[in-house]
Each structure stands twice: as structure tokens, then as C-alpha cells.
N, C-alpha and C. Protein backbone atom coordinates (compact mmCIF):
# COMPACT_ATOMS: atom_id res chain seq x y z
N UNK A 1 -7.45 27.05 -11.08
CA UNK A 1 -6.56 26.75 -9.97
C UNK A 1 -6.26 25.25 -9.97
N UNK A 2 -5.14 25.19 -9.68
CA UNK A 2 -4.63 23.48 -9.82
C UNK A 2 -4.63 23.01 -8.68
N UNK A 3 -5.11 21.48 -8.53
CA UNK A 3 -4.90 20.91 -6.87
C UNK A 3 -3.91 19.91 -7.03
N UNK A 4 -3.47 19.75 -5.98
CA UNK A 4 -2.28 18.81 -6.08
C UNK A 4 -2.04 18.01 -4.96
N UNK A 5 -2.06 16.70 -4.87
CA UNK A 5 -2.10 15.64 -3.40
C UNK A 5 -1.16 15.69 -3.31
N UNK A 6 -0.71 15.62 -1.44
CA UNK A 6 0.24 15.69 -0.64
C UNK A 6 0.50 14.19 -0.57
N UNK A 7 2.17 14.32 -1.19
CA UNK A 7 2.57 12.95 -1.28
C UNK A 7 3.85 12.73 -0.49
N UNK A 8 4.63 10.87 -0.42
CA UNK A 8 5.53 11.35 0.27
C UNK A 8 6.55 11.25 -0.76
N UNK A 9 7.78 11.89 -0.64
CA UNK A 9 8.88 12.05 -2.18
C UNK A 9 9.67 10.68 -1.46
N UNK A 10 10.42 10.08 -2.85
CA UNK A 10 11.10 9.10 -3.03
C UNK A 10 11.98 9.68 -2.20
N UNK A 11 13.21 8.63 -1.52
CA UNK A 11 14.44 8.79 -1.25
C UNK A 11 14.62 9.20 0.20
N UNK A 12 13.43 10.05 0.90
CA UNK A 12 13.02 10.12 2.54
C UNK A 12 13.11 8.89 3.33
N UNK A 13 13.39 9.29 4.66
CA UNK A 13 13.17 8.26 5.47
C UNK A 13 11.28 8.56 6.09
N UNK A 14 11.30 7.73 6.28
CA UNK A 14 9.86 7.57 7.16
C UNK A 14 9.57 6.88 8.16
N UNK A 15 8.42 7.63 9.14
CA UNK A 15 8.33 6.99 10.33
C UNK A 15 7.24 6.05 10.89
N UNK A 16 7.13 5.08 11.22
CA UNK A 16 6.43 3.38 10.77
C UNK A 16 6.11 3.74 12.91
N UNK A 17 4.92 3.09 13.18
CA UNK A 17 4.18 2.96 14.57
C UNK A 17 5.37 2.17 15.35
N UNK A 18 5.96 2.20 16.61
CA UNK A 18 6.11 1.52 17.22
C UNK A 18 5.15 0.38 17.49
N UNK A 19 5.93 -1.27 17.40
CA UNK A 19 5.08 -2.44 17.64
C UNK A 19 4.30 -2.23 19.21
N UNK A 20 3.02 -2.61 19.22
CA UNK A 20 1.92 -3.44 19.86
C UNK A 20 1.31 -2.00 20.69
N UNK A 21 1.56 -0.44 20.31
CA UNK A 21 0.84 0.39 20.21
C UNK A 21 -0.91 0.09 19.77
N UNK A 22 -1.53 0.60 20.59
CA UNK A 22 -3.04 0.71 20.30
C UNK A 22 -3.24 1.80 19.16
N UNK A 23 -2.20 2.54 18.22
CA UNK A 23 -3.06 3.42 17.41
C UNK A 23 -3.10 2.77 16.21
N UNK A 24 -3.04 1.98 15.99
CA UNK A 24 -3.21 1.11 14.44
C UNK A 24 -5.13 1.22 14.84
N UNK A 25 -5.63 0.75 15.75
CA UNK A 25 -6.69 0.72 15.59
C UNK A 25 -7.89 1.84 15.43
N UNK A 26 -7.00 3.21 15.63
CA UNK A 26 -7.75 4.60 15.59
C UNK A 26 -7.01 4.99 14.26
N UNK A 27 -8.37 5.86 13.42
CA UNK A 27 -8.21 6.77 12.27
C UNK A 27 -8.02 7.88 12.55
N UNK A 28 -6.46 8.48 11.97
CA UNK A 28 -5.85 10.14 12.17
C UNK A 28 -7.69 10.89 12.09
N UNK A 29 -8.00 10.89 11.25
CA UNK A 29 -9.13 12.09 11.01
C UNK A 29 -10.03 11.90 11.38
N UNK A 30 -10.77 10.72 11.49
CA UNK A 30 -12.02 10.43 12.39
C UNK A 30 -11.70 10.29 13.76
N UNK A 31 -10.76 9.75 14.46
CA UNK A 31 -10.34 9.71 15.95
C UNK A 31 -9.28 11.01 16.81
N UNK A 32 -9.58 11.84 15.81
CA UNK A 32 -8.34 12.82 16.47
C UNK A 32 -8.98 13.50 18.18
N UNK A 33 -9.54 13.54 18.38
CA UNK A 33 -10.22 13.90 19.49
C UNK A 33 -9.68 12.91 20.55
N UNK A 34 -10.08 11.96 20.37
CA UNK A 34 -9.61 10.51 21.33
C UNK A 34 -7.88 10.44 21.10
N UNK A 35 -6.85 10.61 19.92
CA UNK A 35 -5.67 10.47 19.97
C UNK A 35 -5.34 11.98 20.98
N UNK A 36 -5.68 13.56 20.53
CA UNK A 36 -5.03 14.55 21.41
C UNK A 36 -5.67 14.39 22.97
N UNK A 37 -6.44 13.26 23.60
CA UNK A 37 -6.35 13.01 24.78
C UNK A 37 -5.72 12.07 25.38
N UNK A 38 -4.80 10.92 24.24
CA UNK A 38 -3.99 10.08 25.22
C UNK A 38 -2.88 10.90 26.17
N UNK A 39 -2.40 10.23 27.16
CA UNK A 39 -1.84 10.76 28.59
C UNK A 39 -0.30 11.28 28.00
N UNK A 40 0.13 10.90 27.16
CA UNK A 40 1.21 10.72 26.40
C UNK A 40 1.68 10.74 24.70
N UNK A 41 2.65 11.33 24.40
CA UNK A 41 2.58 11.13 22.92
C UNK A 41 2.83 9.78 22.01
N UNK A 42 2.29 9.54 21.09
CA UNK A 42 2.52 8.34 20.83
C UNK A 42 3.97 7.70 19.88
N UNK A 43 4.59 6.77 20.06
CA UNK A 43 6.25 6.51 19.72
C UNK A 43 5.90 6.47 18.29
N UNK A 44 7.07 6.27 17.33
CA UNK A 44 7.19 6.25 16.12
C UNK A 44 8.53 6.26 16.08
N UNK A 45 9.01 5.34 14.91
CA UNK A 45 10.66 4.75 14.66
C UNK A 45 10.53 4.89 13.04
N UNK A 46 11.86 5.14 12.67
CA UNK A 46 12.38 5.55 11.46
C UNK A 46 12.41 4.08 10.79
N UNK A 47 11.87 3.61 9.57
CA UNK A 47 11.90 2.38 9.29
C UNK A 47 12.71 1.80 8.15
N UNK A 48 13.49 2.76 7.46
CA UNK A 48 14.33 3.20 6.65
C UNK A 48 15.59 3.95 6.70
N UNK A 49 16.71 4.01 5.96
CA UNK A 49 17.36 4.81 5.36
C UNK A 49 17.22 6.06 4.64
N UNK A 50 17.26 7.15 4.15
CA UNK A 50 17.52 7.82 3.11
C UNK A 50 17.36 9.30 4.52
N UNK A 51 17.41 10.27 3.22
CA UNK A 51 17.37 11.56 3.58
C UNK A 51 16.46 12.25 5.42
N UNK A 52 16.86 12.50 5.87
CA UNK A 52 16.32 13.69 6.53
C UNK A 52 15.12 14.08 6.36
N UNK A 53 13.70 14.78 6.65
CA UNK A 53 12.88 15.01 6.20
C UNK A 53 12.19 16.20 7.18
N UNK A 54 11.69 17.32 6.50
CA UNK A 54 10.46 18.25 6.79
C UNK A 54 9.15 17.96 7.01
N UNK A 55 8.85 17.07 7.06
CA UNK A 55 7.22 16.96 6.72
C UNK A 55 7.10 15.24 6.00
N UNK A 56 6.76 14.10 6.64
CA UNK A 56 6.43 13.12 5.62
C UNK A 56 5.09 13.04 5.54
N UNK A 57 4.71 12.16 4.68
CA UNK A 57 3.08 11.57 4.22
C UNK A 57 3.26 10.49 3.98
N UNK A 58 3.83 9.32 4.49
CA UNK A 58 4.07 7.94 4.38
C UNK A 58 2.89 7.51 4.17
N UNK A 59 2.13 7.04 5.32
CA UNK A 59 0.56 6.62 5.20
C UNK A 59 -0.21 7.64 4.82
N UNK A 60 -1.11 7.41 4.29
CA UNK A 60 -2.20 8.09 3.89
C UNK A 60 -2.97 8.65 4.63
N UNK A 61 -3.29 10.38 4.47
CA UNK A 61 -3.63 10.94 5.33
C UNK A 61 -3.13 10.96 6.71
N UNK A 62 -2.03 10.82 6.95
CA UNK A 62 -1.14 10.70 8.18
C UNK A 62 0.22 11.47 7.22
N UNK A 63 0.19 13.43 7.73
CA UNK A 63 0.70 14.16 7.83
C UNK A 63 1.45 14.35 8.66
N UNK A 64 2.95 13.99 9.06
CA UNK A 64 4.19 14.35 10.34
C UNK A 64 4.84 15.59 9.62
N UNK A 65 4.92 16.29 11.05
CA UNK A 65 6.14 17.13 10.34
C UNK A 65 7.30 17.57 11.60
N UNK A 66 8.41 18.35 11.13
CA UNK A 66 9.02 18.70 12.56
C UNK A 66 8.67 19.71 13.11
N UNK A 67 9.38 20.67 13.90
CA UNK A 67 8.98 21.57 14.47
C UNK A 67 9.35 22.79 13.80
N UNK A 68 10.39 22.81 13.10
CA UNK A 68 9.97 24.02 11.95
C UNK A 68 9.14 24.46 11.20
N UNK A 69 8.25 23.18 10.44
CA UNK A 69 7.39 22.92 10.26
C UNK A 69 6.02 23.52 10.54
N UNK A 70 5.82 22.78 11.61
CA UNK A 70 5.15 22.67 12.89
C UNK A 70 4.75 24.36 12.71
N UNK A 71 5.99 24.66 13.67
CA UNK A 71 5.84 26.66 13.71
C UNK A 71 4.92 27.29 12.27
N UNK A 72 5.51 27.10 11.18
CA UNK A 72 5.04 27.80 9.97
C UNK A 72 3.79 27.31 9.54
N UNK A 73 3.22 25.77 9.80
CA UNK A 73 2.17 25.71 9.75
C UNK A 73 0.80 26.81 10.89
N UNK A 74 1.39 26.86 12.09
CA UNK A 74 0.53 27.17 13.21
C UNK A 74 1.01 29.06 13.05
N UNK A 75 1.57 29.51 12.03
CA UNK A 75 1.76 31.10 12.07
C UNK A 75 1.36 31.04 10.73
N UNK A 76 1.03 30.14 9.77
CA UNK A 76 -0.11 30.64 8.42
C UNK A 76 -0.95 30.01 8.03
N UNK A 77 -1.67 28.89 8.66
CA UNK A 77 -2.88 27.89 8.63
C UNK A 77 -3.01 27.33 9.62
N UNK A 78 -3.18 28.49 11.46
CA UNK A 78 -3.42 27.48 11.90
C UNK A 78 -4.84 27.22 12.35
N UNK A 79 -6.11 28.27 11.62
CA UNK A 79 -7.44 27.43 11.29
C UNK A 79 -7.00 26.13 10.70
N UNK A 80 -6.72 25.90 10.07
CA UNK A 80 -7.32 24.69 9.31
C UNK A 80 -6.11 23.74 9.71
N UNK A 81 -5.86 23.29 10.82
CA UNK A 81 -5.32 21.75 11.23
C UNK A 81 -5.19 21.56 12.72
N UNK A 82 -4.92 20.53 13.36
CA UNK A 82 -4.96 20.31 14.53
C UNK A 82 -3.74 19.83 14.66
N UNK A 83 -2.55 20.13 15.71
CA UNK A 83 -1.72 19.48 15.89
C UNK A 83 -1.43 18.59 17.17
N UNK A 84 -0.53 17.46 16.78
CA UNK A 84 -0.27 16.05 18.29
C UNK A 84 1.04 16.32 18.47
N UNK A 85 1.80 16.22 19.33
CA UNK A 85 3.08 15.62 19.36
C UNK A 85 3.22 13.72 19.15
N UNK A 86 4.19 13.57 18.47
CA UNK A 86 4.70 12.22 17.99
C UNK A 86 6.16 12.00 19.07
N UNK A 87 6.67 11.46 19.41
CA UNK A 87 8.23 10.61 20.29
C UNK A 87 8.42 9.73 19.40
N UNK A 88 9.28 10.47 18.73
CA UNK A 88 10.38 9.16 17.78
C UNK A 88 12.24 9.23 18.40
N UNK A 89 12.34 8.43 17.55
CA UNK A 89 14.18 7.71 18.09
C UNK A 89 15.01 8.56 17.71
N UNK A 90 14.39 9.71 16.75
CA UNK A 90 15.24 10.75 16.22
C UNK A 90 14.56 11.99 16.73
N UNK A 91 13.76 12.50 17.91
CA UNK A 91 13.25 13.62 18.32
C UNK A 91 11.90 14.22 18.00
N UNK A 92 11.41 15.05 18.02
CA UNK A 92 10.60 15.10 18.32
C UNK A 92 9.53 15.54 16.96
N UNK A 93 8.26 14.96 16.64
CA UNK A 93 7.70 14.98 15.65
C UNK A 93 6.27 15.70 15.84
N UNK A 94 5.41 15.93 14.95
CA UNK A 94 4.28 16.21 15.28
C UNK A 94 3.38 15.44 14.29
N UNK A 95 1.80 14.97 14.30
CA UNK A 95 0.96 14.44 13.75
C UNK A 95 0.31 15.91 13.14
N UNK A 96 -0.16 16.37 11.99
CA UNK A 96 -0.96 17.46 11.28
C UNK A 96 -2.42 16.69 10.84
N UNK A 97 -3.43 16.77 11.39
CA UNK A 97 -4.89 16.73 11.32
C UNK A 97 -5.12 17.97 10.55
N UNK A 98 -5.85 17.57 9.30
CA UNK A 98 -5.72 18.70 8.40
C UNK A 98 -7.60 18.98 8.73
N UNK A 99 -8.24 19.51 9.22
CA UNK A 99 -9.60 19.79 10.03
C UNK A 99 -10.70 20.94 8.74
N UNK A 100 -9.56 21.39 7.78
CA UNK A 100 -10.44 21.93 6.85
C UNK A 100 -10.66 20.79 5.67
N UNK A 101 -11.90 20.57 6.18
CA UNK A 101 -12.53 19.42 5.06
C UNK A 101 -13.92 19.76 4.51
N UNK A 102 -14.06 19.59 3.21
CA UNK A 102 -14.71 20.83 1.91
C UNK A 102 -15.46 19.81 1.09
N UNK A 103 -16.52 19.99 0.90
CA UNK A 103 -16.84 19.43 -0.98
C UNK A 103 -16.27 20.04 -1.85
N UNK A 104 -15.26 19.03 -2.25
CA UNK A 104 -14.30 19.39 -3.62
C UNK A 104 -14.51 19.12 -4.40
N UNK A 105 -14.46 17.66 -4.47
CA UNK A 105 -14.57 16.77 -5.42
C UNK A 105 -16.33 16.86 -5.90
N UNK A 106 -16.03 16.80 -7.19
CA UNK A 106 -17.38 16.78 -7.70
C UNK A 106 -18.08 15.50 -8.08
N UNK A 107 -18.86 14.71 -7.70
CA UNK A 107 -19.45 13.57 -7.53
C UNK A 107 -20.87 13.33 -8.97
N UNK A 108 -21.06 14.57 -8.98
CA UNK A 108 -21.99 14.01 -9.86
C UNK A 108 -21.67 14.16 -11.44
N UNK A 109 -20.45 13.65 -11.98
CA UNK A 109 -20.62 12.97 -13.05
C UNK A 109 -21.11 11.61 -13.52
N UNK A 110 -21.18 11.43 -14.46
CA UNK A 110 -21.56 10.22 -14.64
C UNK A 110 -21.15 9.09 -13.94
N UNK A 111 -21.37 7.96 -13.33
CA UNK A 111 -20.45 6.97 -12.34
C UNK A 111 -19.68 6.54 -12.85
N UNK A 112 -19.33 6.10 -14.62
CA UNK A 112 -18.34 5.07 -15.02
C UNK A 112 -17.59 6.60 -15.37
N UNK A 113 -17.56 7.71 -15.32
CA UNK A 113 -16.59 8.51 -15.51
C UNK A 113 -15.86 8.68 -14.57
N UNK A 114 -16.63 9.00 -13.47
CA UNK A 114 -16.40 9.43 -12.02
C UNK A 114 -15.16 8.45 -11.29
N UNK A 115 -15.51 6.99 -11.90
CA UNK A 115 -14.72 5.95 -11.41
C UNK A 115 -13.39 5.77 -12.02
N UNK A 116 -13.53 5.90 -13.25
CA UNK A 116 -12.27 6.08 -14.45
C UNK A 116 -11.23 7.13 -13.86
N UNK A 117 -11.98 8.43 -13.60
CA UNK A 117 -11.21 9.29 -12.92
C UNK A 117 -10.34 9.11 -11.68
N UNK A 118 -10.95 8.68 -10.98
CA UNK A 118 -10.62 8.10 -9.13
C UNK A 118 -9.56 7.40 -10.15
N UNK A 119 -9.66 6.10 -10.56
CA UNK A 119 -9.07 5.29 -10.82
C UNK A 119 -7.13 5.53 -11.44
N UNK A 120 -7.89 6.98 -12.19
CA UNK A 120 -6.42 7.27 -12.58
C UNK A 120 -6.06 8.52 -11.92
N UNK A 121 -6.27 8.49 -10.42
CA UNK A 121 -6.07 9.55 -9.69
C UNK A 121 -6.05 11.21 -10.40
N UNK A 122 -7.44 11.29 -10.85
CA UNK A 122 -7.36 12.89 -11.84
C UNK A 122 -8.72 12.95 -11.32
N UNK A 123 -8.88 13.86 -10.03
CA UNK A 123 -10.19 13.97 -9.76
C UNK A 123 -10.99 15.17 -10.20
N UNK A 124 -12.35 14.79 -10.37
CA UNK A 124 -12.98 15.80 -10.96
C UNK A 124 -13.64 17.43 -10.09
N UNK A 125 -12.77 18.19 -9.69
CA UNK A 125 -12.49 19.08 -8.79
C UNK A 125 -13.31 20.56 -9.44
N UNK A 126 -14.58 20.41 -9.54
CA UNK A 126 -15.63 21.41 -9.80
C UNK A 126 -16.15 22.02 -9.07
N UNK A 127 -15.81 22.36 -8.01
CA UNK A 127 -16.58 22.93 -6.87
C UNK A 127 -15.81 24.38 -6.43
N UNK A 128 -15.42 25.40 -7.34
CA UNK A 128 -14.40 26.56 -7.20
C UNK A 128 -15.39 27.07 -5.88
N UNK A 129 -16.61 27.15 -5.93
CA UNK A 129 -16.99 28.27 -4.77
C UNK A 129 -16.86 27.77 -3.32
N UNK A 130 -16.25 26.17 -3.36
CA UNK A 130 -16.55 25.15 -1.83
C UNK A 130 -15.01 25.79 -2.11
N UNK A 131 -13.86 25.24 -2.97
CA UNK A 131 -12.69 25.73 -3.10
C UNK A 131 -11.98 27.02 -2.66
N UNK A 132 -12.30 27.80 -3.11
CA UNK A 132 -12.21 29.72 -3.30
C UNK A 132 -10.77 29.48 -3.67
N UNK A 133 -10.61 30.92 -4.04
CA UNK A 133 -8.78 31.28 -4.18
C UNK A 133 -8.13 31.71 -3.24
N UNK A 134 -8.73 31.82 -2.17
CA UNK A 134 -8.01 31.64 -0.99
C UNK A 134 -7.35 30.39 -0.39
N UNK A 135 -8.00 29.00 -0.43
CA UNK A 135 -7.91 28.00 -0.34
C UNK A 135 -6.46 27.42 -0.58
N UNK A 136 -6.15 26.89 0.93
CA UNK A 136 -4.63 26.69 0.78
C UNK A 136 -4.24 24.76 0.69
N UNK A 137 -5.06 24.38 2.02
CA UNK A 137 -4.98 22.72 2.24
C UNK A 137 -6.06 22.49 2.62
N UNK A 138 -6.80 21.59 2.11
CA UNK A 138 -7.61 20.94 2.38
C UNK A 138 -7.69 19.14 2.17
N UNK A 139 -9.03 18.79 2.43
CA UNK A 139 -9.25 17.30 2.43
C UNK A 139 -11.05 17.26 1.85
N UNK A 140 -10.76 15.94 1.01
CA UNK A 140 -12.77 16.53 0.55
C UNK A 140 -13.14 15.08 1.75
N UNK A 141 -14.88 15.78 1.78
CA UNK A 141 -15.47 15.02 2.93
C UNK A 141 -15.31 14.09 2.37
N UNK A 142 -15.78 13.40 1.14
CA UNK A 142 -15.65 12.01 0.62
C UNK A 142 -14.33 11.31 0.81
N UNK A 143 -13.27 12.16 0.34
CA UNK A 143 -12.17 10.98 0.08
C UNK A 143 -10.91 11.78 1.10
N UNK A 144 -11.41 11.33 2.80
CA UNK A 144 -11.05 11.87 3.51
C UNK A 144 -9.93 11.32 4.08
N UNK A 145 -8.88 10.82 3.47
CA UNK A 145 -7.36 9.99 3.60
C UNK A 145 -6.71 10.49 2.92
N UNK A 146 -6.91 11.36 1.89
CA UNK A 146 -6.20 12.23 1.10
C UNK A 146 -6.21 14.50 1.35
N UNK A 147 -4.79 14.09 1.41
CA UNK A 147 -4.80 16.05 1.76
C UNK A 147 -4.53 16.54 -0.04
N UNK A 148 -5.02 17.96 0.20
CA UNK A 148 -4.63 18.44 -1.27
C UNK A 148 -4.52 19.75 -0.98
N UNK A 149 -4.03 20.31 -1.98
CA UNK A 149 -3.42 21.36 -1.68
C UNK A 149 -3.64 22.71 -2.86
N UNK A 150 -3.48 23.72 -2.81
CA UNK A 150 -3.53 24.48 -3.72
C UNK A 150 -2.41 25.18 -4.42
N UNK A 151 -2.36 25.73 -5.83
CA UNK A 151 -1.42 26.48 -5.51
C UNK A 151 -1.16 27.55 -4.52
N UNK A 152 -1.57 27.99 -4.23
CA UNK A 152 -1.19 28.87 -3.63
C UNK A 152 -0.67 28.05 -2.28
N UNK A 153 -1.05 27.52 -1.53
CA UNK A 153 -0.32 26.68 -0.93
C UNK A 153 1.35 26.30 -0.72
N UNK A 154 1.56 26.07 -2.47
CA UNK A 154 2.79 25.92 -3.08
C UNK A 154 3.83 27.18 -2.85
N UNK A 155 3.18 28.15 -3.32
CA UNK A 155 3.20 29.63 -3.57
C UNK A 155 3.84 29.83 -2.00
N UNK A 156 2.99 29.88 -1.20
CA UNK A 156 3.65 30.03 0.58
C UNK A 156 4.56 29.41 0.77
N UNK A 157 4.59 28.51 1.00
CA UNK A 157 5.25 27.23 1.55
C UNK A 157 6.46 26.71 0.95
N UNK A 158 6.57 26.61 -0.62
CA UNK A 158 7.09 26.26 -1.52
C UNK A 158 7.36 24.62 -1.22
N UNK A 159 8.57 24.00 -1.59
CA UNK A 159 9.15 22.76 -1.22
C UNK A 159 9.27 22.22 -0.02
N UNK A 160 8.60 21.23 0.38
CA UNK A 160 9.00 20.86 1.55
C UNK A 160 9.61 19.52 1.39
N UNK A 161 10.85 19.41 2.23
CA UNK A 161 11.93 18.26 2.27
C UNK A 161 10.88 17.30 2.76
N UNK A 162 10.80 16.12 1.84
CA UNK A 162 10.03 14.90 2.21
C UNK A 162 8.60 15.03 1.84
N UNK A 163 8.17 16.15 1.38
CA UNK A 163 6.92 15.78 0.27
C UNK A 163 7.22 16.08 -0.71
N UNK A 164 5.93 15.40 -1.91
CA UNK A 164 5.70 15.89 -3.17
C UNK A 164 4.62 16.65 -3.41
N UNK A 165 3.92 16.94 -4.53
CA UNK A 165 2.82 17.18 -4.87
C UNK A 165 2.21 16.79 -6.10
N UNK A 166 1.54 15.99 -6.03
CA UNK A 166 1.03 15.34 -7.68
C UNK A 166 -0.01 16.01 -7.92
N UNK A 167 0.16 16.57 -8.90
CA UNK A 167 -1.36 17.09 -9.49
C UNK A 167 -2.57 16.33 -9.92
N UNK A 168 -3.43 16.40 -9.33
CA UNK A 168 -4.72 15.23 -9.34
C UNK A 168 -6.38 16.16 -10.16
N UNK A 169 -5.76 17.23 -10.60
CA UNK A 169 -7.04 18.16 -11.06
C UNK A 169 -7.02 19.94 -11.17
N UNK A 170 -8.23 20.22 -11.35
CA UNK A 170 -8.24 21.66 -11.38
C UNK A 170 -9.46 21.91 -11.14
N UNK A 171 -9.70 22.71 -10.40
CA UNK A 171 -10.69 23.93 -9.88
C UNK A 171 -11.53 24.00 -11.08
N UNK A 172 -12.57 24.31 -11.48
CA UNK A 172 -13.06 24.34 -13.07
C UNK A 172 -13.89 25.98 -12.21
């Protein structure tokens, strides 16, 4: 089975924090608890030109999508994510907390391999039984700023306007 990181595609617009907001200082995945209790959703402005978008991944591990989106995520994965509402200048967005987080990544190779690998983003993804073939999106506990995805994932979902998917490994 092939995994593949959720990226954002060239040529999208993307959406950048409104200035002097307090969430620069909270982490999407470690603080999501404390962000789905602010009183309000938090702003976000388009900081660019280009295309329209389904779904970005601008920052890392900071998953938006719209509400089409939104819907199809929460009617075929919605174990595995948490959703926020976002208020941007172009309507209405959502934050995706991806909450299924797995030992994927396999850690115990050698360290100067292990690092070589990271390094050229091809992670060493040995863990099929933490994985399964059911396995659609996930995040590994270690390298928890990055979403990945499965095929099958692909398979459901297919293309989404404003991501990519780079292949970073395989299931062994």
C-alpha cells in the first residue's frame, strides 16, 4: 500500500491568519480542544492570487477545507477528524484536525538511515498492522505536522482542487 502526504498544489490561493490574532501561538493538533472552545471562529484572508480551492494545506498540518468538503469528509471519515469553523473574506471555511494518529512510521532503523530518509522525505512506513487496508488518513504520533494518506483514500475521494499528494513511502 502506498502513502502519500497531503500537500498544497501549485497555482491555489491560500489562506494566511488574520494580523494580531492569538492563534499563531496555539498548535492545530496539540491545542485543538482549547481552539473548538474559542467564543468565535477564527478570521483568515486569502493571501494570494490563483485558483479557487477545495481543501488547502498551506501550513503544515493545518488542513482547511470548504463545505463541500467539509460534508464528504463528516459522511466517510468522520471518526477520524475533528472539525472548526474558519471566517474568511471569501466565506466560510473549516479547520480539519485529522485525530487518527498511528505508529506508522517505523523508527527503528538504523539512525543515519532513518535520517537520510526523513531528509529526502521517503519515510520508512513498516508498520502495515498499525496501518491496515482499511486505513484512509492518518498522521504518525512522531511526525505529527504531517497528514498522509492512503490509497485508498485516493480511491474515495479522488482529486481534490487545491491539494496534492506526494508519495513519501509504502506500507511494507
Amino acid at each position: 500500500m502506498k502513502i502519500y502526504q497531503i500537500e498544497q498544489a501549485q497555482g491555489y490561493k491560500h489562506l494566511i491568519f488574520d494580523e494580531g490574532k492569538d492563534f499563531n501561538s496555539l498548535f492545530l493538533t496539540r491545542d485543538w480542544e482549547e481552539l473548538s472552545r474559542a467564543p468565535k471562529p477564527f478570521r483568515m484572508k486569502f493571501a494570494e492570487s490563483g485558483k479557487d480551492f477545495d481543501a488547502s494545506c498551506y501550513y503544515g498540518g493545518v488542513l482547511i477545507v470548504n463545505e463541500k468538503i467539509k460534508r464528504f469528509f463528516e459522511e466517510k471519515i468522520a471518526n477520524l477528524v475533528k472539525i472548526s469553523p474558519i471566517v474568511t473574506d471569501a466565506g466560510q471555511f473549516y479547520f480539519v484536525n485529522v485525530i487518527n494518529a498511528i505508529t506508522a512510521i517505523d523508527d527503528s532503523v538504523p539512525g543515519d538511515v532513518f535520517m537520510k530518509m526523513v531528509a529526502e522525505r521517503k519515510f520508512p512506513f513498516a508498520r502495515k498492522v498499525a496501518i491496515g487496508e482499511g486505513q484512509l488518513l492518518f498522521r504518525d504520533l512522531k511526525f505529527t505536522a504531517d497528514y498522509f494518506v492512503t490509497d485508498k483514500f485516493i480511491e474515495v475521494f479522488g482529486a481534490i482542487a487545491g491539494l496534492q499528494y506526494a508519495l513519501r513511502g509504502e506500507a511494507l
